[in-house]
PDB file of N, CA and C in Angstrom:
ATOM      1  N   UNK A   1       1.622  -1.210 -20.481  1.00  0.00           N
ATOM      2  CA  UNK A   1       0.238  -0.879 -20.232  1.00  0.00           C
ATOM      3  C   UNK A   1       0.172   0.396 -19.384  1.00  0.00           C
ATOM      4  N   UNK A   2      -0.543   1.433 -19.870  1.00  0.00           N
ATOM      5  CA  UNK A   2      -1.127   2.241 -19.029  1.00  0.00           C
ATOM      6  C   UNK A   2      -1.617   2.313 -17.565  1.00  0.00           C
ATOM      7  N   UNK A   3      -0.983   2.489 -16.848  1.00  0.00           N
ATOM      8  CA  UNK A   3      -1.535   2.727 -15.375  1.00  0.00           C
ATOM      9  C   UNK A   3      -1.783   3.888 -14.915  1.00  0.00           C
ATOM     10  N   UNK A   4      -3.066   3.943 -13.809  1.00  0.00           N
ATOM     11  CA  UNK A   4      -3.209   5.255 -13.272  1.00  0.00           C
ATOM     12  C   UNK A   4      -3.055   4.820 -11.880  1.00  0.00           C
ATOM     13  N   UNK A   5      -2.014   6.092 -11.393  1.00  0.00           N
ATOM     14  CA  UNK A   5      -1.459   5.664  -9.941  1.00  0.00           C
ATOM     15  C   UNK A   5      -2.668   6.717  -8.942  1.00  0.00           C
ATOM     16  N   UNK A   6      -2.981   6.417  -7.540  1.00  0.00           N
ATOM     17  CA  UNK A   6      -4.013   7.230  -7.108  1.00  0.00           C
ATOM     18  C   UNK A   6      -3.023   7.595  -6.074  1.00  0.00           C
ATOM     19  N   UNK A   7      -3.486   8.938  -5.174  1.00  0.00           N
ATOM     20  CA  UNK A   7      -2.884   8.727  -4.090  1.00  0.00           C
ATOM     21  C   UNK A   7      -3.711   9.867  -3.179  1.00  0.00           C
ATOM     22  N   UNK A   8      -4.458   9.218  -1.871  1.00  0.00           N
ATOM     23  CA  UNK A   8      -5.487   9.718  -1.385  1.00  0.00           C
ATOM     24  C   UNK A   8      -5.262  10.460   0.020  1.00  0.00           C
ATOM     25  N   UNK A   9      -5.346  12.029  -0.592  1.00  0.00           N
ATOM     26  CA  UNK A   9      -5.010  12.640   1.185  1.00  0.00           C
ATOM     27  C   UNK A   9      -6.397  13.349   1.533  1.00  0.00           C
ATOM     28  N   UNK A  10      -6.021  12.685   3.040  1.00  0.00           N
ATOM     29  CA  UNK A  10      -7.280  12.901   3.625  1.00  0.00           C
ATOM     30  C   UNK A  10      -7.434  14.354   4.642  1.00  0.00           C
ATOM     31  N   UNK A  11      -8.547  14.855   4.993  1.00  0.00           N
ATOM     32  CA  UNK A  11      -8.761  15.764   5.167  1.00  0.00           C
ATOM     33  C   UNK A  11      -7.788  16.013   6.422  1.00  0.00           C
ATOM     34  N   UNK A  12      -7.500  14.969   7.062  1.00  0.00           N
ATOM     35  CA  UNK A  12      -6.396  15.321   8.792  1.00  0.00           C
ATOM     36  C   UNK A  12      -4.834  15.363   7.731  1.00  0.00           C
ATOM     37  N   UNK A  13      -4.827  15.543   6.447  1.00  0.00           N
ATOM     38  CA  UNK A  13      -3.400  15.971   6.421  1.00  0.00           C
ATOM     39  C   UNK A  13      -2.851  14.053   6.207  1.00  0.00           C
ATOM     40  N   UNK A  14      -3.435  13.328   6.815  1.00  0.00           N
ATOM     41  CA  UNK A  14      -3.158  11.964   6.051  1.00  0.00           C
ATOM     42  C   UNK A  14      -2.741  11.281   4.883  1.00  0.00           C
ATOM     43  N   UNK A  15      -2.153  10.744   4.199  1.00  0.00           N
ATOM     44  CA  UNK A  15      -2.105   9.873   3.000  1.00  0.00           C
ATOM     45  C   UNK A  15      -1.433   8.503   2.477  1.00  0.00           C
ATOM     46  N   UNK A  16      -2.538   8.373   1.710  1.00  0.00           N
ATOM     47  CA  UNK A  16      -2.580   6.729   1.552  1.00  0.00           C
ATOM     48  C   UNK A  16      -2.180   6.310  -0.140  1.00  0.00           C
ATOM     49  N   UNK A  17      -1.195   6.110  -0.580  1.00  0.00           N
ATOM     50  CA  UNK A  17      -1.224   5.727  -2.003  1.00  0.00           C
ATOM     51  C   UNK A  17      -0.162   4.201  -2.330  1.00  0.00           C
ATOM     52  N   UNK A  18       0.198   4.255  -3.204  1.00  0.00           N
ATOM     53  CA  UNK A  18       0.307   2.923  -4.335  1.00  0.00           C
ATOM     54  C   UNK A  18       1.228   2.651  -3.295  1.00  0.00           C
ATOM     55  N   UNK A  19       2.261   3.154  -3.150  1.00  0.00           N
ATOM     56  CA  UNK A  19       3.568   2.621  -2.331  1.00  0.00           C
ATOM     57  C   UNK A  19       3.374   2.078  -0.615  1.00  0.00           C
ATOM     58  N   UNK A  20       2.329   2.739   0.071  1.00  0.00           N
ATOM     59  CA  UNK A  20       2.170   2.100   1.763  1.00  0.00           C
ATOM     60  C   UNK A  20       0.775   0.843   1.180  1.00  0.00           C
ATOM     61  N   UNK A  21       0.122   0.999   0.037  1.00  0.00           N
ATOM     62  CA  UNK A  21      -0.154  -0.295  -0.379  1.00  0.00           C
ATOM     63  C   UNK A  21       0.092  -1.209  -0.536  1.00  0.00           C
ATOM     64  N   UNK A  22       0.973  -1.461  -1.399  1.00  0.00           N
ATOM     65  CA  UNK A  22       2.151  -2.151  -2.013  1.00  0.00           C
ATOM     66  C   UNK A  22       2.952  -2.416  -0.749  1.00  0.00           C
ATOM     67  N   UNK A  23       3.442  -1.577   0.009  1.00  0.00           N
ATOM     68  CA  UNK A  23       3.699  -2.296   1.488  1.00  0.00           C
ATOM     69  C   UNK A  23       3.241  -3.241   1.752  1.00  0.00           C
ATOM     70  N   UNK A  24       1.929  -3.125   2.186  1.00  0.00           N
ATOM     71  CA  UNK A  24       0.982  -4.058   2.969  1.00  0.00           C
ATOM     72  C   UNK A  24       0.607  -4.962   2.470  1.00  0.00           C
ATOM     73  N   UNK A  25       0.559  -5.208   1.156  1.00  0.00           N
ATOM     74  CA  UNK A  25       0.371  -6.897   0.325  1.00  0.00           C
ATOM     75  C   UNK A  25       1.491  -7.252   0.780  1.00  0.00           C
ATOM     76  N   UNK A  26       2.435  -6.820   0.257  1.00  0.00           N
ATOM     77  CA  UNK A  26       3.779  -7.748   0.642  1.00  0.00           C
ATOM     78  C   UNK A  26       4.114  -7.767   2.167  1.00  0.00           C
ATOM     79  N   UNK A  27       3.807  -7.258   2.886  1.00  0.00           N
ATOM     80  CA  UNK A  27       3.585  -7.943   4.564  1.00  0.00           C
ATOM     81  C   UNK A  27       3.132  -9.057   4.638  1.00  0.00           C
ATOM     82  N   UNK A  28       1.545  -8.695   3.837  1.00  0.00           N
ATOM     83  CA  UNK A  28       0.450  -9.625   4.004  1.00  0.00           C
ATOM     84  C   UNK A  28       1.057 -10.765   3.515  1.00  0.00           C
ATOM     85  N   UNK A  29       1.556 -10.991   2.296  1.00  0.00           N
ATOM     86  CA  UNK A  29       2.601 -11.930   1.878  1.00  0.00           C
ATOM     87  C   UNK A  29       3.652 -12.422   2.355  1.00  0.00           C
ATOM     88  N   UNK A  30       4.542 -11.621   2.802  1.00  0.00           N
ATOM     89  CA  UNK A  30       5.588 -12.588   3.101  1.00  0.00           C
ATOM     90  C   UNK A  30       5.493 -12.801   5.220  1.00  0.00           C
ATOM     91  N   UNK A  31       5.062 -11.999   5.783  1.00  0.00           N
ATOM     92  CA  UNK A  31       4.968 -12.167   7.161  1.00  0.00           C
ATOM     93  C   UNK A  31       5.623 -11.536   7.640  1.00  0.00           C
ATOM     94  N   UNK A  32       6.482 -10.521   7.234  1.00  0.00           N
ATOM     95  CA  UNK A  32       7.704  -9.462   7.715  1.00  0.00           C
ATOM     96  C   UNK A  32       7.731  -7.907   6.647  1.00  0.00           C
ATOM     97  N   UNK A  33       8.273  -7.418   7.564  1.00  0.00           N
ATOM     98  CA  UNK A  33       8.421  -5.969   7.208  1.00  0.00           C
ATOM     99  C   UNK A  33       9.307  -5.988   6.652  1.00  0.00           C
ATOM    100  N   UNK A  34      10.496  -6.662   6.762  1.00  0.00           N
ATOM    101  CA  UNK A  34      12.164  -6.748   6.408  1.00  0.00           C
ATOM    102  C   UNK A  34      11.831  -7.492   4.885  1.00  0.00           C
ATOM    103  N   UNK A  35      11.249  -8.575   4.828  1.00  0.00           N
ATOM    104  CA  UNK A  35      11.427  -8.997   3.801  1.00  0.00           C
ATOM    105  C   UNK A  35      10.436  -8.337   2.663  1.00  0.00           C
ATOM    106  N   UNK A  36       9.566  -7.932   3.379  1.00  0.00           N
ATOM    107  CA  UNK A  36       8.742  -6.419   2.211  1.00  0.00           C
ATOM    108  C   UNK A  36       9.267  -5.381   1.788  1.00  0.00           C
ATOM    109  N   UNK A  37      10.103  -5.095   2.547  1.00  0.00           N
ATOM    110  CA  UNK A  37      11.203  -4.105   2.228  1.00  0.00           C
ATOM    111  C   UNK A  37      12.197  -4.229   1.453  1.00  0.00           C
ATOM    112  N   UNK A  38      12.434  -5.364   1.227  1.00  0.00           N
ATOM    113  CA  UNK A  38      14.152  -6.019   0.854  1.00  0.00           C
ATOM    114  C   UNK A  38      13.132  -5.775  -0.984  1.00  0.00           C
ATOM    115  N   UNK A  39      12.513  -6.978  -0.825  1.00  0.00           N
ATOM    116  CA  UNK A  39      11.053  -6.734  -1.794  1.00  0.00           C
ATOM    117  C   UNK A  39      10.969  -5.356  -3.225  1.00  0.00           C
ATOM    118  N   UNK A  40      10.877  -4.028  -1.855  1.00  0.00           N
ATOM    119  CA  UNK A  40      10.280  -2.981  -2.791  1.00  0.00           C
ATOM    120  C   UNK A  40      11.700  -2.037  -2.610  1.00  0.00           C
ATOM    121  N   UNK A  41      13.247  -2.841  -2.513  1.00  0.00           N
ATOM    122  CA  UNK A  41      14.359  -2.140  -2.744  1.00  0.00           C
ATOM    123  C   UNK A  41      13.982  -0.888  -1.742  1.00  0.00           C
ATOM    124  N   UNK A  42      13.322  -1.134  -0.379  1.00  0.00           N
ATOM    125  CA  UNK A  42      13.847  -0.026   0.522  1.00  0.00           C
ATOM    126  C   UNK A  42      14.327  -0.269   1.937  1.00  0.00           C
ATOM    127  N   UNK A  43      15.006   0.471   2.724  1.00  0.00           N
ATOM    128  CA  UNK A  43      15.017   0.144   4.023  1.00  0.00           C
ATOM    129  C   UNK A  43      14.613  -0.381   4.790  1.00  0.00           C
ATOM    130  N   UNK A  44      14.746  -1.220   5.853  1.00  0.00           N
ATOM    131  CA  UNK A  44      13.793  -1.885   6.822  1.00  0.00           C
ATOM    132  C   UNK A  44      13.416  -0.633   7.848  1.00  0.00           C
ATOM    133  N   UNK A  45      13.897   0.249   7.809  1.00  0.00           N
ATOM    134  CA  UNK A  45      13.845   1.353   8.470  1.00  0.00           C
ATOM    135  C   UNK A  45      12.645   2.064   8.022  1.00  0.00           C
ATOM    136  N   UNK A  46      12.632   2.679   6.965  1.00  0.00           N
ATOM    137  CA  UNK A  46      11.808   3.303   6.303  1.00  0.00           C
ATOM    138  C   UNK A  46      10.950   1.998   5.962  1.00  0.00           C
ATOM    139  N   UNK A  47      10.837   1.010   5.810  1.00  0.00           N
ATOM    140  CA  UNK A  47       9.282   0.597   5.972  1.00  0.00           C
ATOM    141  C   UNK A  47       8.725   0.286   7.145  1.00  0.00           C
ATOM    142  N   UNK A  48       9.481  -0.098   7.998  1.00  0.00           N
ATOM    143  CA  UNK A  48       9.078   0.031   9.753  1.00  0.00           C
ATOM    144  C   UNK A  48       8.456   1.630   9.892  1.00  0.00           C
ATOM    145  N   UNK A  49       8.913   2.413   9.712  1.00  0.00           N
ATOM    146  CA  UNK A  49       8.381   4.264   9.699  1.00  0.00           C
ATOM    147  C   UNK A  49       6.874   4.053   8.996  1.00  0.00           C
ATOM    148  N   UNK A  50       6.741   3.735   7.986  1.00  0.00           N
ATOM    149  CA  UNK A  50       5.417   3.699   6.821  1.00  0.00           C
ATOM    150  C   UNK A  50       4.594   3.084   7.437  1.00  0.00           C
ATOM    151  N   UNK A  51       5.236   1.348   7.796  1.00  0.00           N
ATOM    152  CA  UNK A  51       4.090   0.690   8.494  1.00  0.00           C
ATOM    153  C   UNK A  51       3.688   1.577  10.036  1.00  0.00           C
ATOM    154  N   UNK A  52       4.486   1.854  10.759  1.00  0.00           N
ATOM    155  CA  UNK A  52       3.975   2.650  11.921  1.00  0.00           C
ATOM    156  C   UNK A  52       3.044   3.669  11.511  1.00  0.00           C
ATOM    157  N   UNK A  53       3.352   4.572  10.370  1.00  0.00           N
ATOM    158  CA  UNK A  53       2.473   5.654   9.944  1.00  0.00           C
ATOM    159  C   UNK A  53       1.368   4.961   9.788  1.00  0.00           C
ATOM    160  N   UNK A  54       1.017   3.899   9.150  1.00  0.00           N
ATOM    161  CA  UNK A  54      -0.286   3.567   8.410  1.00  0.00           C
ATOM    162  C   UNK A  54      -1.121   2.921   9.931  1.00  0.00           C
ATOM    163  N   UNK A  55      -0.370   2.358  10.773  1.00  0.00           N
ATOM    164  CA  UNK A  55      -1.007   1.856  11.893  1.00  0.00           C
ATOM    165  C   UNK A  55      -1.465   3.424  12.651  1.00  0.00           C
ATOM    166  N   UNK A  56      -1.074   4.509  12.940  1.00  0.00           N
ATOM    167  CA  UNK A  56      -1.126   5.093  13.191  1.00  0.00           C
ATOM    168  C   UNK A  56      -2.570   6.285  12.853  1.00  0.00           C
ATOM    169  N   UNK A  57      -2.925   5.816  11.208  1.00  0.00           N
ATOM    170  CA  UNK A  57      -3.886   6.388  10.803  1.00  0.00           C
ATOM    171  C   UNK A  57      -5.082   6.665  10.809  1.00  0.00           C
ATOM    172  N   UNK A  58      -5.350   5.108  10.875  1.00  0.00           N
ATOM    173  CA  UNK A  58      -6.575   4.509  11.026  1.00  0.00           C
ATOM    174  C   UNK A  58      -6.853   4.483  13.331  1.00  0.00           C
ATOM    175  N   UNK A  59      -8.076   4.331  12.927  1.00  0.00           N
ATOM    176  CA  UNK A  59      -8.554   3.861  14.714  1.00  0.00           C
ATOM    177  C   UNK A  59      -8.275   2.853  14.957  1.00  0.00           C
ATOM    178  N   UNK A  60      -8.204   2.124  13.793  1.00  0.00           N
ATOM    179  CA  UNK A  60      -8.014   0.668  14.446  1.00  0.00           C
ATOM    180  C   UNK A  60      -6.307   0.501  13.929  1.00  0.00           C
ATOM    181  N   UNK A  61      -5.814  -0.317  14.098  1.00  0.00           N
ATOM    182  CA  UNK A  61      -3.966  -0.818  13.765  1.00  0.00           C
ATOM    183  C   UNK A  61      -4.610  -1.673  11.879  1.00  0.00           C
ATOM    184  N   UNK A  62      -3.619  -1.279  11.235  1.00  0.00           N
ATOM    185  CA  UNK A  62      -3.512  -1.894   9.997  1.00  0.00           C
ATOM    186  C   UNK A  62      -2.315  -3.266   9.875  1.00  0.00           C
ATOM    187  N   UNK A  63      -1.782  -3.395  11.252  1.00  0.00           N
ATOM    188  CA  UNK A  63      -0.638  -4.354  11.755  1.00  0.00           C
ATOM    189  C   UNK A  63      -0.422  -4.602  12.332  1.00  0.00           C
ATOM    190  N   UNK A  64      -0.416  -6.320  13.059  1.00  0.00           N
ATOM    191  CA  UNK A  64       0.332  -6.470  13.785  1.00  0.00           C
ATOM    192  C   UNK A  64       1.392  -6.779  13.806  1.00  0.00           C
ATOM    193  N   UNK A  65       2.615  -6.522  14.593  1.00  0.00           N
ATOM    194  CA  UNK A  65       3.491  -7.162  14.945  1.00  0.00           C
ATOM    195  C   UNK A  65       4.283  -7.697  15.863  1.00  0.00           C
ATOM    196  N   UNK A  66       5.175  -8.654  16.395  1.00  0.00           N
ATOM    197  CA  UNK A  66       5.570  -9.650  17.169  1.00  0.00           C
ATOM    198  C   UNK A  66       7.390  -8.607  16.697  1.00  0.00           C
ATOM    199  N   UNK A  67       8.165  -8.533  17.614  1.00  0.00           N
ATOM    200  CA  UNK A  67       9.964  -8.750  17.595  1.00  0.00           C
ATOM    201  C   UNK A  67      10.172 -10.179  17.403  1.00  0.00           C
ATOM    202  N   UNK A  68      11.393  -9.717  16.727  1.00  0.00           N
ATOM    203  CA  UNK A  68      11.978 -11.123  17.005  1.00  0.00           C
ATOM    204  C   UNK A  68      12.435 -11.934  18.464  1.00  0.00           C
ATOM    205  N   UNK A  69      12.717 -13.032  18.490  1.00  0.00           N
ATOM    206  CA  UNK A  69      13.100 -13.623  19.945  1.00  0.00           C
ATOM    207  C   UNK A  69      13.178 -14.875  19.472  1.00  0.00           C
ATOM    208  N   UNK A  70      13.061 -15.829  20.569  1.00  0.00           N
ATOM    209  CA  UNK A  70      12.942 -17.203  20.436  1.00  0.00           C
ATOM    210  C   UNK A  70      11.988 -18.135  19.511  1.00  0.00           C
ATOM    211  N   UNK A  71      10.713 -17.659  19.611  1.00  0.00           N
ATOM    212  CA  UNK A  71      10.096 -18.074  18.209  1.00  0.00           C
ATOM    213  C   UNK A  71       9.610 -16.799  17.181  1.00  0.00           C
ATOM    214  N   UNK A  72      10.737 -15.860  16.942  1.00  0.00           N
ATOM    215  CA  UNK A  72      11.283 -15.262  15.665  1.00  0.00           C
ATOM    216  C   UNK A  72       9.706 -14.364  15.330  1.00  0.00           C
ATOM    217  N   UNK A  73      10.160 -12.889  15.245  1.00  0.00           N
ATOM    218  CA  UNK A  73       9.579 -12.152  14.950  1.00  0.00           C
ATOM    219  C   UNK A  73       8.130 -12.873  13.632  1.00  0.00           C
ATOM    220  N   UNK A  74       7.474 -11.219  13.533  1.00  0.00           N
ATOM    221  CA  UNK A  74       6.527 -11.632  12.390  1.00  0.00           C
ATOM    222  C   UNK A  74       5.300 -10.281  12.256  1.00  0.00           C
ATOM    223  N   UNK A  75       4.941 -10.426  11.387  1.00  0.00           N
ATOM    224  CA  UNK A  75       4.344  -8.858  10.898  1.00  0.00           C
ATOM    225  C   UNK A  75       3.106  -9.340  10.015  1.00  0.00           C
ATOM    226  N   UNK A  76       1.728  -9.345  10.423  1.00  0.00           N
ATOM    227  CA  UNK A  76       0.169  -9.466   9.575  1.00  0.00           C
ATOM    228  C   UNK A  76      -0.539  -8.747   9.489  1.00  0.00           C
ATOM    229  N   UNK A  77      -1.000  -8.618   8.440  1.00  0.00           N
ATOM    230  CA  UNK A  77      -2.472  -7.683   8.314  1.00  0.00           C
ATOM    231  C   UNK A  77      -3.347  -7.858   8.929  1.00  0.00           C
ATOM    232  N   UNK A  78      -4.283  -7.147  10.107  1.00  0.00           N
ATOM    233  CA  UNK A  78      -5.701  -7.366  10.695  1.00  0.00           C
ATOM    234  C   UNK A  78      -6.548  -7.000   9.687  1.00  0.00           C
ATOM    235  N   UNK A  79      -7.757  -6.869  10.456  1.00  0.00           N
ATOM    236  CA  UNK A  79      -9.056  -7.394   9.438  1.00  0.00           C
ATOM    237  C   UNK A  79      -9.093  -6.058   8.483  1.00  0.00           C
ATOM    238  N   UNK A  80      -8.736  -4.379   9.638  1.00  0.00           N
ATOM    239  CA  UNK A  80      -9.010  -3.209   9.140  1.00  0.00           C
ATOM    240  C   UNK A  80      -7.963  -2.966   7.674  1.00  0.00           C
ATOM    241  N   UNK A  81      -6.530  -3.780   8.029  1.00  0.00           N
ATOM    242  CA  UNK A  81      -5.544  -3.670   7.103  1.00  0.00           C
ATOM    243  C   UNK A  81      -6.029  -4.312   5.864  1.00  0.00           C
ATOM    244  N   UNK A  82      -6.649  -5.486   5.729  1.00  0.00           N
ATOM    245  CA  UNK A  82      -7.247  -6.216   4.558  1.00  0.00           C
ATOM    246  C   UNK A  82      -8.458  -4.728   3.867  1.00  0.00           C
ATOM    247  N   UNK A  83      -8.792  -4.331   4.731  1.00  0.00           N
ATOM    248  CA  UNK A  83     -10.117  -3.485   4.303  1.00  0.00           C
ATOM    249  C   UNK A  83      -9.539  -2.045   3.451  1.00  0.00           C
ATOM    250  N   UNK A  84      -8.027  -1.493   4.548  1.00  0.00           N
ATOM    251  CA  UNK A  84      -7.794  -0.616   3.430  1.00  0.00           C
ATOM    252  C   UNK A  84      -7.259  -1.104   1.883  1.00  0.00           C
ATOM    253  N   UNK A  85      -6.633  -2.210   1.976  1.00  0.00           N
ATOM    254  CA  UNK A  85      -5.928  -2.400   0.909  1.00  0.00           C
ATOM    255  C   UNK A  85      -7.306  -2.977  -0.173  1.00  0.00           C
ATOM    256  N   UNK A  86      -8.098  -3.432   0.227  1.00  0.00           N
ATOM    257  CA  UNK A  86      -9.702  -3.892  -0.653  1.00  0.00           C
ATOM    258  C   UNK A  86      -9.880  -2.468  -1.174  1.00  0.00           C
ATOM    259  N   UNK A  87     -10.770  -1.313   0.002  1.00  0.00           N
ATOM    260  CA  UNK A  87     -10.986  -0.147  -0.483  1.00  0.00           C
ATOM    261  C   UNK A  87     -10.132   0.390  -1.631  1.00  0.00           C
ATOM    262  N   UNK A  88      -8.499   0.700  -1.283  1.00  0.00           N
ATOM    263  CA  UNK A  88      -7.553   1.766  -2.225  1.00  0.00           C
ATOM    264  C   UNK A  88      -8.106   0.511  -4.005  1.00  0.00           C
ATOM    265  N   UNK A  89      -7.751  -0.391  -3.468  1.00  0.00           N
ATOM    266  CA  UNK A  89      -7.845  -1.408  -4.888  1.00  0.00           C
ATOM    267  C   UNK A  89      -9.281  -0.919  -5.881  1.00  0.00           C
ATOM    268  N   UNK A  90     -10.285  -1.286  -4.955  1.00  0.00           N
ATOM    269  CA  UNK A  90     -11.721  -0.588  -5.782  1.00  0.00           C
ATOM    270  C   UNK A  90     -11.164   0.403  -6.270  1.00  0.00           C
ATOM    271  N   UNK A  91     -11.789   1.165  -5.390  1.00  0.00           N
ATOM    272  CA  UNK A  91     -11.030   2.916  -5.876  1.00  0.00           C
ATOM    273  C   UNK A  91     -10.480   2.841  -6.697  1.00  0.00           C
ATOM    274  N   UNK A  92      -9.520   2.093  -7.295  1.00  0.00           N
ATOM    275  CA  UNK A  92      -8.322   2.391  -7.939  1.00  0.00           C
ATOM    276  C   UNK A  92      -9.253   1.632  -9.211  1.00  0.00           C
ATOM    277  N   UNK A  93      -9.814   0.441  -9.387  1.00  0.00           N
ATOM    278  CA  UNK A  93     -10.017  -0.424 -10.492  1.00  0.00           C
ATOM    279  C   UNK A  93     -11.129   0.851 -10.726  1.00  0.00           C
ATOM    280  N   UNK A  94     -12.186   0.929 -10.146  1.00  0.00           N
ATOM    281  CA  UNK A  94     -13.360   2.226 -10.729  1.00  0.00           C
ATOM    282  C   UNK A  94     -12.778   3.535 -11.277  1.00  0.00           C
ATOM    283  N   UNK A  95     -11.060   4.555 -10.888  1.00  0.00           N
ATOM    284  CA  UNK A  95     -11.122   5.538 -11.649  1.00  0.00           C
ATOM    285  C   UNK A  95     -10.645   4.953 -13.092  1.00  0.00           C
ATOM    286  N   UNK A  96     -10.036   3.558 -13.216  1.00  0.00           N
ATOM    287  CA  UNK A  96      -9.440   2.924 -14.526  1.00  0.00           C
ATOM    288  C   UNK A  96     -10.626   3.131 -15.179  1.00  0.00           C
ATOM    289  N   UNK A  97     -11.877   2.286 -14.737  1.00  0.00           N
ATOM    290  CA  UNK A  97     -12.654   2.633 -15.542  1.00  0.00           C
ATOM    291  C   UNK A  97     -13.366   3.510 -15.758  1.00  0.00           C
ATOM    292  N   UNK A  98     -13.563   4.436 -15.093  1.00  0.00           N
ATOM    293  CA  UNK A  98     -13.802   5.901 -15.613  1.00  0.00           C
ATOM    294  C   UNK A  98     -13.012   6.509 -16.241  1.00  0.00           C
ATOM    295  N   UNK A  99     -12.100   6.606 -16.379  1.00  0.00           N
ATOM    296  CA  UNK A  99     -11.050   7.043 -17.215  1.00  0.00           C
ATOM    297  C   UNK A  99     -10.641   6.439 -18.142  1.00  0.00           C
ATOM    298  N   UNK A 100     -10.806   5.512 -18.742  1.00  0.00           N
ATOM    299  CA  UNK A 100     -10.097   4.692 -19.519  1.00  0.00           C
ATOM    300  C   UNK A 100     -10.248   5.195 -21.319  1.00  0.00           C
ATOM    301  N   UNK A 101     -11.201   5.855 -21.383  1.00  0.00           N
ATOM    302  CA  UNK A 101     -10.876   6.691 -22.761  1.00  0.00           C
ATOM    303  C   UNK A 101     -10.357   7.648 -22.868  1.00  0.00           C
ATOM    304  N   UNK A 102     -10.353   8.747 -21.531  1.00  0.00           N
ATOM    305  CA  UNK A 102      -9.255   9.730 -21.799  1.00  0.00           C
ATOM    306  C   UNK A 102      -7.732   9.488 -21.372  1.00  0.00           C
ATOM    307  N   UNK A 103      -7.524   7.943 -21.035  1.00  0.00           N
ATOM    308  CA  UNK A 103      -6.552   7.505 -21.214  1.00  0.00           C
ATOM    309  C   UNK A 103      -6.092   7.052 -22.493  1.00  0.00           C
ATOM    310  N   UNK A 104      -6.722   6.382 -23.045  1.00  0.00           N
ATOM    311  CA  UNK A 104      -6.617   5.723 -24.511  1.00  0.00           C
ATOM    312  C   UNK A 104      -6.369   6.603 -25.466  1.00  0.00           C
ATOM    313  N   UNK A 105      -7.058   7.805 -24.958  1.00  0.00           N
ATOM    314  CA  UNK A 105      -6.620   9.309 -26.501  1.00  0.00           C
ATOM    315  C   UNK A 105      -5.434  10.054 -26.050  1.00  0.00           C
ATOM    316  N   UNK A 106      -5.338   9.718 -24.733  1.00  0.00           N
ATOM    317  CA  UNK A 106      -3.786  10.265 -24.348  1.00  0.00           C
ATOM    318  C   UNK A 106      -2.565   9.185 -24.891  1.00  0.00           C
ATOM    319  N   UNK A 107      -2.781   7.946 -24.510  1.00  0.00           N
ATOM    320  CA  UNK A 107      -1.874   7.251 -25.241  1.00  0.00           C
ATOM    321  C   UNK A 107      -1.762   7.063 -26.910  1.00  0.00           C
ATOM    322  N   UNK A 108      -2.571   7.624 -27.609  1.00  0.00           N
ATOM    323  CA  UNK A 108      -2.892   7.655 -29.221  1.00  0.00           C
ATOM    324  C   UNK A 108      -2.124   9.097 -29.116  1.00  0.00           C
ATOM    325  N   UNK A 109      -2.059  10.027 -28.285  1.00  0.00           N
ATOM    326  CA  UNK A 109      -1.065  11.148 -28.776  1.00  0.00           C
ATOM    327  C   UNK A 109       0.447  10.943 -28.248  1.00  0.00           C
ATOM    328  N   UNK A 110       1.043   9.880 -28.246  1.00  0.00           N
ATOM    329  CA  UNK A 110       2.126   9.981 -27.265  1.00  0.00           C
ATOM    330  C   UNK A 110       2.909   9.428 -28.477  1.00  0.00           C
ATOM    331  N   UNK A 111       4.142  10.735 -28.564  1.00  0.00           N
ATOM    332  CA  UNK A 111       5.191  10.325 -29.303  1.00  0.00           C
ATOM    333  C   UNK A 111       6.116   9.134 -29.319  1.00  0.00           C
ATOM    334  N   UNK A 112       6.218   8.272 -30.183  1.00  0.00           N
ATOM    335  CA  UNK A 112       6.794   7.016 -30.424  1.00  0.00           C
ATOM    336  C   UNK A 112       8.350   7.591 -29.815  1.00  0.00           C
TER     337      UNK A 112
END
């Protein structure tokens, strides 16, 4: 199936697309950065970096998180983090459908 990937930079030089998305469900999902990472085949390093960036973006934090210790680390979406990942999603389902016929005549020209 045809997908259109978005990826939104903002006027401070910011940006937000499919992949620090896709982060943040799978936070939101599994409760860790490590295991979101393990997840999307990247570093715990480099998604610890992304998630800091994305907390970093917004005014408000897109994450919290806890270290590990005695009752064992853990990593959630706050309310603002649910809101970007709602927003990019719209966004994303409305250019499908605006686009979706000059997608369809692009895929009718695409060599077998």
């Amino acid at each position: 199936m045809t997908q259109l990937t978005l990826r939104i930079d903002f006027e401070n030089g910011s940006q937000i697309g499919h992949g620090k998305i896709r982060l943040l469900e799978l936070i939101a999902q599994h409760g860790s950065i490590s295991r979101a990472a393990k997840e999307m085949n990247m570093s715990y390093r480099r998604a610890w970096l992304l998630a800091d960036e994305l907390n970093r973006m917004f005014c408000k934090p897109v994450l919290e998180t806890q270290h590990g210790g005695s009752g064992g680390g853990f990593a959630r979406l706050t309310s603002c983090g649910h809101a970007v990942i709602g927003h990019y999603r719209a966004i994303e389902a409305q250019s499908m459908k605006l686009a979706a016929k000059q997608l369809d005549e692009l895929e009718q020209d695409l060599s077998a």
